[in-house]
N, C-alpha and C. Protein backbone atom coordinates (compact mmCIF):
# COMPACT_ATOMS: atom_id res chain seq x y z
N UNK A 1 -34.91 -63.48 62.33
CA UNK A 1 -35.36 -64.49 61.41
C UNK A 1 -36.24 -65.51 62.13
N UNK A 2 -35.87 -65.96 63.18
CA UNK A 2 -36.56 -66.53 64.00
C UNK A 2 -38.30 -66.17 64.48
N UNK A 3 -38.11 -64.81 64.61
CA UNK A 3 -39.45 -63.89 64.81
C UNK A 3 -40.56 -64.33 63.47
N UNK A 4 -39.67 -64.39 62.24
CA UNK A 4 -40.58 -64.17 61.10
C UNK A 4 -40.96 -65.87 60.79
N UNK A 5 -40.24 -66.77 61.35
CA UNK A 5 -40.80 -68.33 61.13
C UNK A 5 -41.91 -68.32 62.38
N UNK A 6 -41.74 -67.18 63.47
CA UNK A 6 -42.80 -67.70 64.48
C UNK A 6 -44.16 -67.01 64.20
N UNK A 7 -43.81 -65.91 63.69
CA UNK A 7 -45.05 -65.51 63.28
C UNK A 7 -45.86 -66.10 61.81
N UNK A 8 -45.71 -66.75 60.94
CA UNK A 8 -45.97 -67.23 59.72
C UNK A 8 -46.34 -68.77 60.56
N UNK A 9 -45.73 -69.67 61.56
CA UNK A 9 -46.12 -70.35 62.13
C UNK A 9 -47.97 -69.97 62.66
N UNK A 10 -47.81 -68.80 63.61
CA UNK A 10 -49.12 -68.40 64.36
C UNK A 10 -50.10 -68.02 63.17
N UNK A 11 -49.65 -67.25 62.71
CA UNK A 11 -50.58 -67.16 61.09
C UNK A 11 -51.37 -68.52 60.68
N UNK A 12 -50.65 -69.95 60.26
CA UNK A 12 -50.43 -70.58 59.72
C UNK A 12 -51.82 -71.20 60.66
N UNK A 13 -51.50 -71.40 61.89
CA UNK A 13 -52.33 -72.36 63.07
C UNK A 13 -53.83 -71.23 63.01
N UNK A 14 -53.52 -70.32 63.18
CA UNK A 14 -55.02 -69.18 63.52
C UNK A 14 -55.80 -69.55 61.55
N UNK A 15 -55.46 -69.66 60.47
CA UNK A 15 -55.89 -69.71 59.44
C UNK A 15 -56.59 -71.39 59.36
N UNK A 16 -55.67 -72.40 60.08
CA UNK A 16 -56.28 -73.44 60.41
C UNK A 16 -57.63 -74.17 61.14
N UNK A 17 -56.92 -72.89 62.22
CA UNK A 17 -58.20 -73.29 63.24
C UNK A 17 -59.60 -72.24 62.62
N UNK A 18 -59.36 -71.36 61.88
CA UNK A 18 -60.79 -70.78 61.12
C UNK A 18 -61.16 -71.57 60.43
N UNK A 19 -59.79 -72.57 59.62
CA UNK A 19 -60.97 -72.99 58.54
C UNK A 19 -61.96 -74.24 59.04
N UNK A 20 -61.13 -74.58 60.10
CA UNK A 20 -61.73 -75.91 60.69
C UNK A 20 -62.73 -75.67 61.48
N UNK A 21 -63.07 -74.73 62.11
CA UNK A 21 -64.34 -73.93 62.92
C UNK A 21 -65.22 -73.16 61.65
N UNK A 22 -64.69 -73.43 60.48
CA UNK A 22 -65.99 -73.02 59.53
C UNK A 22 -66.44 -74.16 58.89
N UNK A 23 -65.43 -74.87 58.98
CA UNK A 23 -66.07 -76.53 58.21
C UNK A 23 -67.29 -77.03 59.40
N UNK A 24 -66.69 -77.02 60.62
CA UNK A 24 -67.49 -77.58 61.63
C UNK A 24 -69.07 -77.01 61.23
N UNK A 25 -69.08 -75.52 61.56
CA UNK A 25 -70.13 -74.77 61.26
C UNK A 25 -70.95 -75.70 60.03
N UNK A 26 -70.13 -75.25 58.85
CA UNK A 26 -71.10 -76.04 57.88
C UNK A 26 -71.63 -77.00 57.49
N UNK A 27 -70.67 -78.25 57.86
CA UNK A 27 -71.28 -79.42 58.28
C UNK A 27 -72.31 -79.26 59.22
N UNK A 28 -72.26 -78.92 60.48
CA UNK A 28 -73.34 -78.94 61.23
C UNK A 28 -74.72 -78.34 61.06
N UNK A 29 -74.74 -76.87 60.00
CA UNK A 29 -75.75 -76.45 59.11
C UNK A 29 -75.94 -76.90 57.95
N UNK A 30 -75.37 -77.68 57.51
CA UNK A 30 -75.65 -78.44 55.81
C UNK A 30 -76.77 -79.09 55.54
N UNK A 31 -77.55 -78.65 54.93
CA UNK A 31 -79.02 -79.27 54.67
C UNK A 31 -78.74 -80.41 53.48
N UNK A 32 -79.92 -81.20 53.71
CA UNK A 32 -80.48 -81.86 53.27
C UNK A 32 -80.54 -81.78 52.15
N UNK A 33 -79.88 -82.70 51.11
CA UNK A 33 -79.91 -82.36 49.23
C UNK A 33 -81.52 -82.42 49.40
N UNK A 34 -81.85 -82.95 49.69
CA UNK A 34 -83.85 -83.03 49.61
C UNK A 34 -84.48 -82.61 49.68
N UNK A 35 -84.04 -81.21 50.48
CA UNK A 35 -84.91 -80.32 51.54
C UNK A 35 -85.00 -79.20 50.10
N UNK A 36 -86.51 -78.48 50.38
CA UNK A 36 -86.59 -77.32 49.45
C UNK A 36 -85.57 -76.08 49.87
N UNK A 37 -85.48 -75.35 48.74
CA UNK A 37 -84.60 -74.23 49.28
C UNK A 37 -84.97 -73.12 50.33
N UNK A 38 -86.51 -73.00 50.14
CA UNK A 38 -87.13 -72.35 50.74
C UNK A 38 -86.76 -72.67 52.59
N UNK A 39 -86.89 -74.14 52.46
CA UNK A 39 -86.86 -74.48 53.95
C UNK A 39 -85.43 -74.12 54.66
N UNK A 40 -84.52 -74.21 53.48
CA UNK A 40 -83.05 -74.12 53.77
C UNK A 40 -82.46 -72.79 54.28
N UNK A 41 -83.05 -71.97 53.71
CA UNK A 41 -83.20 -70.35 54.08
C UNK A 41 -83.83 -70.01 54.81
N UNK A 42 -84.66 -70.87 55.48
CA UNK A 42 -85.36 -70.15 56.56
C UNK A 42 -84.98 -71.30 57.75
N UNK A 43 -83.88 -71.92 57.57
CA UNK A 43 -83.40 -72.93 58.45
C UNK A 43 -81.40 -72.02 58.61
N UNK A 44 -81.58 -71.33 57.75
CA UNK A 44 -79.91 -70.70 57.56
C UNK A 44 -79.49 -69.41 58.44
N UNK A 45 -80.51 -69.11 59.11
CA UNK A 45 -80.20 -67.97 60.16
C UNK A 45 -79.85 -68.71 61.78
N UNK A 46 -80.16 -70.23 61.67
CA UNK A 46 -80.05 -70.68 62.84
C UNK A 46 -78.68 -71.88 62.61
N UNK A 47 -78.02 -72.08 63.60
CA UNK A 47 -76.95 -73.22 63.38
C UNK A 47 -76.59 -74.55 64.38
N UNK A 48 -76.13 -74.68 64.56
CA UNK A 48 -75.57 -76.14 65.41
C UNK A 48 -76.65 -75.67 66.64
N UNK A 49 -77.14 -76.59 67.58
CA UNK A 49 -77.81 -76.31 68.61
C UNK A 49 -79.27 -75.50 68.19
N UNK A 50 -79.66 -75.14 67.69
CA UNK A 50 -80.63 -73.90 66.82
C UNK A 50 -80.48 -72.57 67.63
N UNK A 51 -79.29 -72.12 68.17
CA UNK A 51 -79.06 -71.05 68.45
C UNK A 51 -78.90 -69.62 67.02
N UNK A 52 -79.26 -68.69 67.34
CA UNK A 52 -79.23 -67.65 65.99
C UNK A 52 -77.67 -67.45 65.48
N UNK A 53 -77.55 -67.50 64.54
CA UNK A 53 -76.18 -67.09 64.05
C UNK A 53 -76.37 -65.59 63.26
N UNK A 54 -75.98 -64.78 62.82
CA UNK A 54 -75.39 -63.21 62.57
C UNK A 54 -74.71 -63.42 61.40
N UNK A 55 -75.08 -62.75 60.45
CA UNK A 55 -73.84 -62.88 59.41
C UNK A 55 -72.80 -62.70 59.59
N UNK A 56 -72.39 -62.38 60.26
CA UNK A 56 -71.09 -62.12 61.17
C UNK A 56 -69.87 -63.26 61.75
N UNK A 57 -71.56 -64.15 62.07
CA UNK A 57 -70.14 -65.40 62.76
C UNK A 57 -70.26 -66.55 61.87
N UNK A 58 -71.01 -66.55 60.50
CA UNK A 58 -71.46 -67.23 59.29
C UNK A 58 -70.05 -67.12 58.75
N UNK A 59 -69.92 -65.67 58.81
CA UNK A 59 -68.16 -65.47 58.32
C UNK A 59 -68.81 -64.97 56.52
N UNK A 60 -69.98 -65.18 56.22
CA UNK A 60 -70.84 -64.56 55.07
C UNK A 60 -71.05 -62.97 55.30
N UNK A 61 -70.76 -62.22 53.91
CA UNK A 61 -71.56 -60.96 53.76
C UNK A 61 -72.85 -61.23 53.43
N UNK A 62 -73.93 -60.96 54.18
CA UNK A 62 -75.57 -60.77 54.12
C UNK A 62 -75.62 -60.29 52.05
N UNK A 63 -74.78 -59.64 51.36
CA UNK A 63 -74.86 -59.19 50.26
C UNK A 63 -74.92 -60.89 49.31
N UNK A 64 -74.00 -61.57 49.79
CA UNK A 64 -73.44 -63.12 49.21
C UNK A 64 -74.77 -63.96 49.53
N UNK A 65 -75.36 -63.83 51.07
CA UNK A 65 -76.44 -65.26 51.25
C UNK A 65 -77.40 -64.48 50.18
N UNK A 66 -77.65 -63.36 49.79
CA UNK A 66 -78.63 -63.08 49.08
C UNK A 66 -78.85 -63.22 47.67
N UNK A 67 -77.21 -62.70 47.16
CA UNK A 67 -77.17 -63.67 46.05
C UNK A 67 -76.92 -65.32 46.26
N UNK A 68 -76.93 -65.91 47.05
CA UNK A 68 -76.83 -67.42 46.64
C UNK A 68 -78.04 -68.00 46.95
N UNK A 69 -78.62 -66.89 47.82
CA UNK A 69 -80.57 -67.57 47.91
C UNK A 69 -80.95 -67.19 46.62
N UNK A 70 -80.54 -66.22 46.07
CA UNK A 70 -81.91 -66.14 44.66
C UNK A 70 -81.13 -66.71 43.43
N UNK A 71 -79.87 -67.43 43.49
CA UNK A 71 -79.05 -68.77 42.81
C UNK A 71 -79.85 -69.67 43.19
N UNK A 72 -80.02 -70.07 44.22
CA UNK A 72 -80.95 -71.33 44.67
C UNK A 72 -82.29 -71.45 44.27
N UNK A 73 -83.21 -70.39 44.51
CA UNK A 73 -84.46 -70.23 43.62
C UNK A 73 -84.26 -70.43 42.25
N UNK A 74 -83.36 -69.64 41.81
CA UNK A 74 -83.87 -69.42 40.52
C UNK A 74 -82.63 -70.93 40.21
N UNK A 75 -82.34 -72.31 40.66
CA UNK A 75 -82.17 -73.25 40.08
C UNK A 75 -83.03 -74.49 40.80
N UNK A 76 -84.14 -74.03 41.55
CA UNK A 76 -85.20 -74.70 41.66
C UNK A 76 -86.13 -74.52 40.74
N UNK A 77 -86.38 -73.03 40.03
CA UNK A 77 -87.17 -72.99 39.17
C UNK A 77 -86.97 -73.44 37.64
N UNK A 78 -85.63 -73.91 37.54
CA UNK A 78 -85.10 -74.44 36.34
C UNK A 78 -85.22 -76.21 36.78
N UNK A 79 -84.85 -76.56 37.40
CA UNK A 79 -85.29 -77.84 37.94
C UNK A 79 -86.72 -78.35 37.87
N UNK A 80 -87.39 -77.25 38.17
CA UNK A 80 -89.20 -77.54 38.14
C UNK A 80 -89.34 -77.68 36.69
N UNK A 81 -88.94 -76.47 35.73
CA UNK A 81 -89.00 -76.66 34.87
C UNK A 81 -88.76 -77.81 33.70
N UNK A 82 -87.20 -78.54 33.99
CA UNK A 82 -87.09 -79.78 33.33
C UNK A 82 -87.88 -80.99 34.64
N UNK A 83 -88.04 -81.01 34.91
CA UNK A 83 -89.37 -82.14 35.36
C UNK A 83 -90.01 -81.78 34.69
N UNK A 84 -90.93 -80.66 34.54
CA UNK A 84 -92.27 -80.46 33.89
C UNK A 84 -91.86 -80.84 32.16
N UNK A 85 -90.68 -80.56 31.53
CA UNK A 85 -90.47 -81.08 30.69
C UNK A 85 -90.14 -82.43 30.53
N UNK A 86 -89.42 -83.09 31.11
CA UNK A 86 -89.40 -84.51 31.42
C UNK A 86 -90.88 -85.46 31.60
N UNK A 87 -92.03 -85.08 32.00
CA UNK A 87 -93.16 -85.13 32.26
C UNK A 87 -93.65 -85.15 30.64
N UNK A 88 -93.61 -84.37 30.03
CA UNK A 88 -93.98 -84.02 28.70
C UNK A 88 -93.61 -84.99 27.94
N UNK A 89 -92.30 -84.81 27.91
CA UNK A 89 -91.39 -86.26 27.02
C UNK A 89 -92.22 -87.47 27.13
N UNK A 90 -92.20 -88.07 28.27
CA UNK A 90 -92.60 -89.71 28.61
C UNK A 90 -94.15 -89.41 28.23
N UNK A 91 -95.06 -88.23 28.16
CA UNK A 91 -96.50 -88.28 27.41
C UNK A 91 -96.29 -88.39 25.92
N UNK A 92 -95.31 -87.58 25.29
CA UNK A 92 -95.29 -87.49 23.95
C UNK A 92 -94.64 -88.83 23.65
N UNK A 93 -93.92 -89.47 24.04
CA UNK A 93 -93.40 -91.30 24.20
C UNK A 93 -94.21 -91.91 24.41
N UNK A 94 -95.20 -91.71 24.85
CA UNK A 94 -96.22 -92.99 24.78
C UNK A 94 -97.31 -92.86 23.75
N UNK A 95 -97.68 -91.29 23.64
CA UNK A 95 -98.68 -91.42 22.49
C UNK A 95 -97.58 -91.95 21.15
N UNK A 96 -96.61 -91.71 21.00
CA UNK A 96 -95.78 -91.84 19.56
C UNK A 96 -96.05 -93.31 19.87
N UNK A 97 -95.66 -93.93 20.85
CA UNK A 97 -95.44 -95.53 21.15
C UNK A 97 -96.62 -96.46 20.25
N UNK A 98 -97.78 -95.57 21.07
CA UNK A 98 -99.64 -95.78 20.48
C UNK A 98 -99.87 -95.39 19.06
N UNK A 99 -99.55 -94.44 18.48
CA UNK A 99 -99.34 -94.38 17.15
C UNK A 99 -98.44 -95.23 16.37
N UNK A 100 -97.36 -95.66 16.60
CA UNK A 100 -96.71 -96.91 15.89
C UNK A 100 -97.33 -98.09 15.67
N UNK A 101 -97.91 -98.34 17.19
CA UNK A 101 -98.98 -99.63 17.29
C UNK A 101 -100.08 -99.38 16.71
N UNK A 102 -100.71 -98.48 16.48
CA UNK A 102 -101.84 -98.39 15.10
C UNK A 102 -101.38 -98.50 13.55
N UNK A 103 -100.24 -98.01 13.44
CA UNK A 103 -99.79 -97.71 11.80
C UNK A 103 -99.12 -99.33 11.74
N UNK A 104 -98.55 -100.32 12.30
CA UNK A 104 -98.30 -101.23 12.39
C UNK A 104 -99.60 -102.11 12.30
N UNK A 105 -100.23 -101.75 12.84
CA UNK A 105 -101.71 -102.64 12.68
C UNK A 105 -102.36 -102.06 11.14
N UNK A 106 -102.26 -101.09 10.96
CA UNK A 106 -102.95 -100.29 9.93
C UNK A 106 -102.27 -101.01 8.46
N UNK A 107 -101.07 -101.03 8.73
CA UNK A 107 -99.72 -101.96 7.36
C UNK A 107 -100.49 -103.14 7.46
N UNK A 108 -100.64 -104.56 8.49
CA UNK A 108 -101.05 -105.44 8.37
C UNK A 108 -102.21 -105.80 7.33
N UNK A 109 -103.13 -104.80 7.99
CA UNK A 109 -104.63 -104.92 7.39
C UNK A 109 -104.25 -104.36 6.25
N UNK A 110 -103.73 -103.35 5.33
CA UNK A 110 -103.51 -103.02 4.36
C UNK A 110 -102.60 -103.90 3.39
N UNK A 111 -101.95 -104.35 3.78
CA UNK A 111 -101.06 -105.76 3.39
C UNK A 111 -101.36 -106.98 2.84
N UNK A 112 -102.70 -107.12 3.78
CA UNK A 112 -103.28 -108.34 2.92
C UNK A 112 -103.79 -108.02 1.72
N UNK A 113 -105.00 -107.23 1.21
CA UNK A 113 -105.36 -106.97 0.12
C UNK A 113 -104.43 -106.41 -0.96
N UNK A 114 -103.27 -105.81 -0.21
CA UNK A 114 -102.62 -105.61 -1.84
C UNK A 114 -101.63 -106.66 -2.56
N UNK A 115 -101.13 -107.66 -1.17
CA UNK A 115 -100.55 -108.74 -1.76
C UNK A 115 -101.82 -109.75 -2.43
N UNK A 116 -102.82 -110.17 -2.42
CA UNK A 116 -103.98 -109.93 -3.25
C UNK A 116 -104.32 -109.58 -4.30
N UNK A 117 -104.21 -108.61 -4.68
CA UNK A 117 -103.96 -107.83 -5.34
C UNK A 117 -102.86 -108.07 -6.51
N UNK A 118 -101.60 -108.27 -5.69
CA UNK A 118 -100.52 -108.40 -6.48
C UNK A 118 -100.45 -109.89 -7.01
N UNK A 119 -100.98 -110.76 -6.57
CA UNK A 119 -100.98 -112.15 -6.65
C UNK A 119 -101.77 -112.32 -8.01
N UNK A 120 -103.17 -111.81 -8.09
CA UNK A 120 -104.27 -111.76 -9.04
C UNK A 120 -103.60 -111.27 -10.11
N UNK A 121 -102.73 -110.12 -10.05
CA UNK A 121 -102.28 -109.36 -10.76
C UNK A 121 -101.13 -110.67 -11.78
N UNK A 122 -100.05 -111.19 -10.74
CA UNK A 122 -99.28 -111.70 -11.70
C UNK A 122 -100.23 -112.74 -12.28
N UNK A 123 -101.54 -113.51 -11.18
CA UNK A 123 -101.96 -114.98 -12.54
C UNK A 123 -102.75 -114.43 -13.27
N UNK A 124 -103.07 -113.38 -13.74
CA UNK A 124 -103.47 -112.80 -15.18
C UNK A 124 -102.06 -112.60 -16.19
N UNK A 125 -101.24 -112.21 -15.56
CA UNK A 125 -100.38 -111.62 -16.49
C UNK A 125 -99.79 -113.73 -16.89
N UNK A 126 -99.55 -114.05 -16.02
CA UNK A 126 -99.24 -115.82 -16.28
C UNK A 126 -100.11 -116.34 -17.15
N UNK A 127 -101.00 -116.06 -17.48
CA UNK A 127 -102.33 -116.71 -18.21
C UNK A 127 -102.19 -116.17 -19.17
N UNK A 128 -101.74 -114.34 -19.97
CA UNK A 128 -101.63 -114.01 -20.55
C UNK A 128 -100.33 -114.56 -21.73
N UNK A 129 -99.36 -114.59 -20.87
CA UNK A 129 -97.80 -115.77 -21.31
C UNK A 129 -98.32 -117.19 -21.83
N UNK A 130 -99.55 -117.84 -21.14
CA UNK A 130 -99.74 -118.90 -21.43
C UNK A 130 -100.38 -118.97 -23.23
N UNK A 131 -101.65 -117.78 -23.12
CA UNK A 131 -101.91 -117.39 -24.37
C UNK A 131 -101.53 -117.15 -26.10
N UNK A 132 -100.52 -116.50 -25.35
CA UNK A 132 -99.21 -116.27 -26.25
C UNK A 132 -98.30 -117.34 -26.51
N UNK A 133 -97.72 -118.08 -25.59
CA UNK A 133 -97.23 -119.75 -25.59
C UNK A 133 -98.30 -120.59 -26.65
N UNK A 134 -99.14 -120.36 -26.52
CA UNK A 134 -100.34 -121.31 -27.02
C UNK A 134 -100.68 -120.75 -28.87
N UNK A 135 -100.42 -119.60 -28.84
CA UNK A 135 -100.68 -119.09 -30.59
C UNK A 135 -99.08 -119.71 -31.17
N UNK A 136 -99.91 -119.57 -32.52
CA UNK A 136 -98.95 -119.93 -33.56
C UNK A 136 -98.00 -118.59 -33.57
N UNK A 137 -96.68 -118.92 -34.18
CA UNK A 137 -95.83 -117.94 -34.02
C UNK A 137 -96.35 -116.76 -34.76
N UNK A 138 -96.80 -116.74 -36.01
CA UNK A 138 -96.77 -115.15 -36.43
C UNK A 138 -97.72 -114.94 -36.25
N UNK A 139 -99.12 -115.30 -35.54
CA UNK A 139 -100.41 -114.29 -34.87
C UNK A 139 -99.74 -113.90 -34.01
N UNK A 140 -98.34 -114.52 -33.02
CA UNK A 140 -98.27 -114.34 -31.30
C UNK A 140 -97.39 -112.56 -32.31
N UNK A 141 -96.63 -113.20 -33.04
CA UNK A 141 -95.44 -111.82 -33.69
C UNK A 141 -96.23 -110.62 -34.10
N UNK A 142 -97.63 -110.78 -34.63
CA UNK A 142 -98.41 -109.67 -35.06
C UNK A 142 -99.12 -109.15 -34.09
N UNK A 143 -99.37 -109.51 -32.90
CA UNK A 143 -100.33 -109.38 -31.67
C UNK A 143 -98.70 -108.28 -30.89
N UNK A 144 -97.76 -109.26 -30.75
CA UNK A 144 -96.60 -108.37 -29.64
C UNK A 144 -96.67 -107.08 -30.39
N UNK A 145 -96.24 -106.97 -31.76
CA UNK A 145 -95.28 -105.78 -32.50
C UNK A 145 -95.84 -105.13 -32.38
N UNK A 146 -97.36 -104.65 -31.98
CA UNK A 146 -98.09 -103.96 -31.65
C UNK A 146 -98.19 -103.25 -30.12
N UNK A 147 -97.57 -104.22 -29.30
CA UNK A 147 -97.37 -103.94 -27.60
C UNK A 147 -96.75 -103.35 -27.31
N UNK A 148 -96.13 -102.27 -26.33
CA UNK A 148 -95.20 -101.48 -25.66
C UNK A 148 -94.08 -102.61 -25.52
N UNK A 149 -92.94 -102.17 -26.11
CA UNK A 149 -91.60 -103.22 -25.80
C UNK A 149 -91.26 -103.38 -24.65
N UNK A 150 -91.69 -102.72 -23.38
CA UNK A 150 -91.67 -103.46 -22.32
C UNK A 150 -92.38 -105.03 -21.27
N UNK A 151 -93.71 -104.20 -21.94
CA UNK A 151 -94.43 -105.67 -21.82
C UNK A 151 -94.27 -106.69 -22.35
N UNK A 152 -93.91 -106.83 -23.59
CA UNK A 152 -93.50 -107.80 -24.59
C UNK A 152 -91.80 -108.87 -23.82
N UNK A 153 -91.19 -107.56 -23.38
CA UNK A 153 -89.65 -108.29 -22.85
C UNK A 153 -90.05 -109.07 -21.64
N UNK A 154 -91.25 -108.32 -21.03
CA UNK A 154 -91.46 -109.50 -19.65
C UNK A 154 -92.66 -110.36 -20.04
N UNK A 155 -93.22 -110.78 -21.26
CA UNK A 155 -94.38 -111.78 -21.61
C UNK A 155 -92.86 -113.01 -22.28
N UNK A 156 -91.85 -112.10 -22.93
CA UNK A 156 -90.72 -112.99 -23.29
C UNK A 156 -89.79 -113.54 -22.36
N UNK A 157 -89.75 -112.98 -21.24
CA UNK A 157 -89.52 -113.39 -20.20
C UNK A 157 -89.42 -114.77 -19.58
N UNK A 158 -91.08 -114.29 -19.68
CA UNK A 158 -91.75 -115.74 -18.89
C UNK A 158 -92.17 -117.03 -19.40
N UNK A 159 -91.94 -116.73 -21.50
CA UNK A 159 -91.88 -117.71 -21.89
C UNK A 159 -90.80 -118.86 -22.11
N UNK A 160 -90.80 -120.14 -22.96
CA UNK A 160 -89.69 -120.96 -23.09
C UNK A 160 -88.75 -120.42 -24.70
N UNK A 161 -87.49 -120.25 -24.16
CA UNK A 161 -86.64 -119.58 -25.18
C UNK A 161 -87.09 -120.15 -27.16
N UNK A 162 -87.44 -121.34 -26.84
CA UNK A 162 -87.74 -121.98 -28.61
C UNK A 162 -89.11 -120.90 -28.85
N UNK A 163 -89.91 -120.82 -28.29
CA UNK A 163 -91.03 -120.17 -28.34
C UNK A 163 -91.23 -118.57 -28.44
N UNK A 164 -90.43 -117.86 -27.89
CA UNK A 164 -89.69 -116.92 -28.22
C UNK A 164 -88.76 -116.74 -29.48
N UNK A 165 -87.78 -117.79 -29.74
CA UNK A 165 -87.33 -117.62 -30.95
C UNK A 165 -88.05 -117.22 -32.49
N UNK A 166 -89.31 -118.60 -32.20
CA UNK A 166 -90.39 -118.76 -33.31
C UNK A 166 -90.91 -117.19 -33.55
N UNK A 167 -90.98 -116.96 -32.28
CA UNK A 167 -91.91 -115.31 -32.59
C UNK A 167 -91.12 -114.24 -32.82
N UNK A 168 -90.05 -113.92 -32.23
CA UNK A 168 -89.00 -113.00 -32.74
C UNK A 168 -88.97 -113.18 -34.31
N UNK A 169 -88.81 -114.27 -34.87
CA UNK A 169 -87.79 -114.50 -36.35
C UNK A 169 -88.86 -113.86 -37.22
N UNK A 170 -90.19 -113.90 -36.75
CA UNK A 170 -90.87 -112.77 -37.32
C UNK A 170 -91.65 -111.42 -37.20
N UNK A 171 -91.08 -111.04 -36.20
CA UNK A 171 -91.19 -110.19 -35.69
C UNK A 171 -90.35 -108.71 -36.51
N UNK A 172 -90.91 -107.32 -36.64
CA UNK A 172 -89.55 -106.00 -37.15
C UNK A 172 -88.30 -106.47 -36.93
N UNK A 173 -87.35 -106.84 -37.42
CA UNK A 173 -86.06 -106.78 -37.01
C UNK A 173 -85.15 -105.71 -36.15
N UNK A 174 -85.99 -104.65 -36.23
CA UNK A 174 -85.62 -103.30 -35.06
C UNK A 174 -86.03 -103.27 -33.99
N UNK A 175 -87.61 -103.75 -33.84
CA UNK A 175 -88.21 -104.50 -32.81
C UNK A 175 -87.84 -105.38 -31.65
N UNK A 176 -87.33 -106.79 -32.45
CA UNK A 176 -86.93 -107.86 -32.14
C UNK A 176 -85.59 -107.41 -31.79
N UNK A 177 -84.75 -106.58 -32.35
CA UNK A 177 -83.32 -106.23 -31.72
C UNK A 177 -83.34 -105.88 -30.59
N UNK A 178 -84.50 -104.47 -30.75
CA UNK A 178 -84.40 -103.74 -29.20
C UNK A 178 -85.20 -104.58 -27.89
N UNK A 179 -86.16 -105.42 -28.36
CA UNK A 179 -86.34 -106.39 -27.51
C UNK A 179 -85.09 -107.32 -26.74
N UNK A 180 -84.70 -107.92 -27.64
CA UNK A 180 -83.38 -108.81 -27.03
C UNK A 180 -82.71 -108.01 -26.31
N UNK A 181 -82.38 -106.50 -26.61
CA UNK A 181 -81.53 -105.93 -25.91
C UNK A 181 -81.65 -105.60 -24.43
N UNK A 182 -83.05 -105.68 -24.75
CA UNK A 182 -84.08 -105.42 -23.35
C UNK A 182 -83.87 -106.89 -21.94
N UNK A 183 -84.23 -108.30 -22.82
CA UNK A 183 -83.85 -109.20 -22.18
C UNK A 183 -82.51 -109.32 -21.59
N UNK A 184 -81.61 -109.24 -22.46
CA UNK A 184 -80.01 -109.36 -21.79
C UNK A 184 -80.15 -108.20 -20.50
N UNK A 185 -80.68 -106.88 -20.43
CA UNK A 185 -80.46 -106.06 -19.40
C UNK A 185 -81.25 -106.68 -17.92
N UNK A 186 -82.31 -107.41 -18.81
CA UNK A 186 -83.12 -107.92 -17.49
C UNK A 186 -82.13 -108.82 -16.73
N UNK A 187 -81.22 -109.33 -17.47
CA UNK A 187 -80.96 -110.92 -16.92
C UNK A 187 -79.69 -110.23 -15.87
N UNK A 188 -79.46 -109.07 -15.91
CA UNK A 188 -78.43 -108.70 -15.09
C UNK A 188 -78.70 -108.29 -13.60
């Protein structure tokens, strides 16, 4: 029993001292995160001191560095690739950037003339209320009953409620209903 703790001991120390003489190794060959891969592989046949190393005392099968060199290429060439896409992004971000700043300028200048526009728009329609304010009630009642009942609910709108009354009371009574009905919805 003794035999089998001394040997699992020697086991134990010889598995140690490999792994620690392979760490050494690789630390002392560990490149540079910076360095291309290319350089790294043609820096990986040589080790501590730049004496030649053998796949052999790498403790690597030559089958493994070959797949992990063309792992390494082929995630430099995916790397190149998102740069070159990353590159793209920050162009397509700045033209979008430059296009906002035109359509923003483009709203401004377009902005003024239609509030303009809209301004002219209501002091006609105000002048028109005034018109109507200003007739006697049953020309203003014979002039509306003739109007789209929408226009009529916002010319009644904008007038003073006695003045409205006057013109309703002679106004269609089906008219004048669905009008009022129209006002109460506005007022909500």
């Amino acid at each position: 029993m003794n035999i089998r703790i001394l040997i699992r001991t020697v086991l134990v120390l010889v598995c140690i001292k490999f792994i620690l003489a392979s760490g050494y190794l690789y630390f002392q060959a560990a490149p540079d995160p910076s360095t291309p891969v290319e350089a790294v592989a043609a820096s990986s046949s040589t080790g501590a001191g730049g004496r030649n190393i053998g796949p052999d005392e790498q403790g690597c099968r030559p089958e493994l560095i070959d797949v992990l060199k063309a792992r390494a290429r082929e995630l430099d060439k995916r790397k190149a690739e998102l740069d070159r896409r990353e590159k793209d992004i920050e162009l397509l971000k700045g033209e979008v950037e430059t296009m906002l700043k035109e359509l923003k300028k483009l709203q401004q200048q377009l902005g003024t003339p239609i509030k303009k526009a809209q301004k002219a728009s209501e002091e006609r329609f105000q002048h028109l209320v005034g018109v109507y304010s200003s007739m006697e009630p049953g020309r203003a009642a014979a002039l509306l009953g003739k109007m789209d009942e929408k226009t009529v609910t916002r010319i009644f709108a904008s007038m003073k409620s006695k003045k409205v009354a006057a013109i309703m009371a002679l106004m269609d009574p089906d008219t004048a209903a669905s009008i009022s009905a129209r006002l109460t919805r506005m007022g909500k």
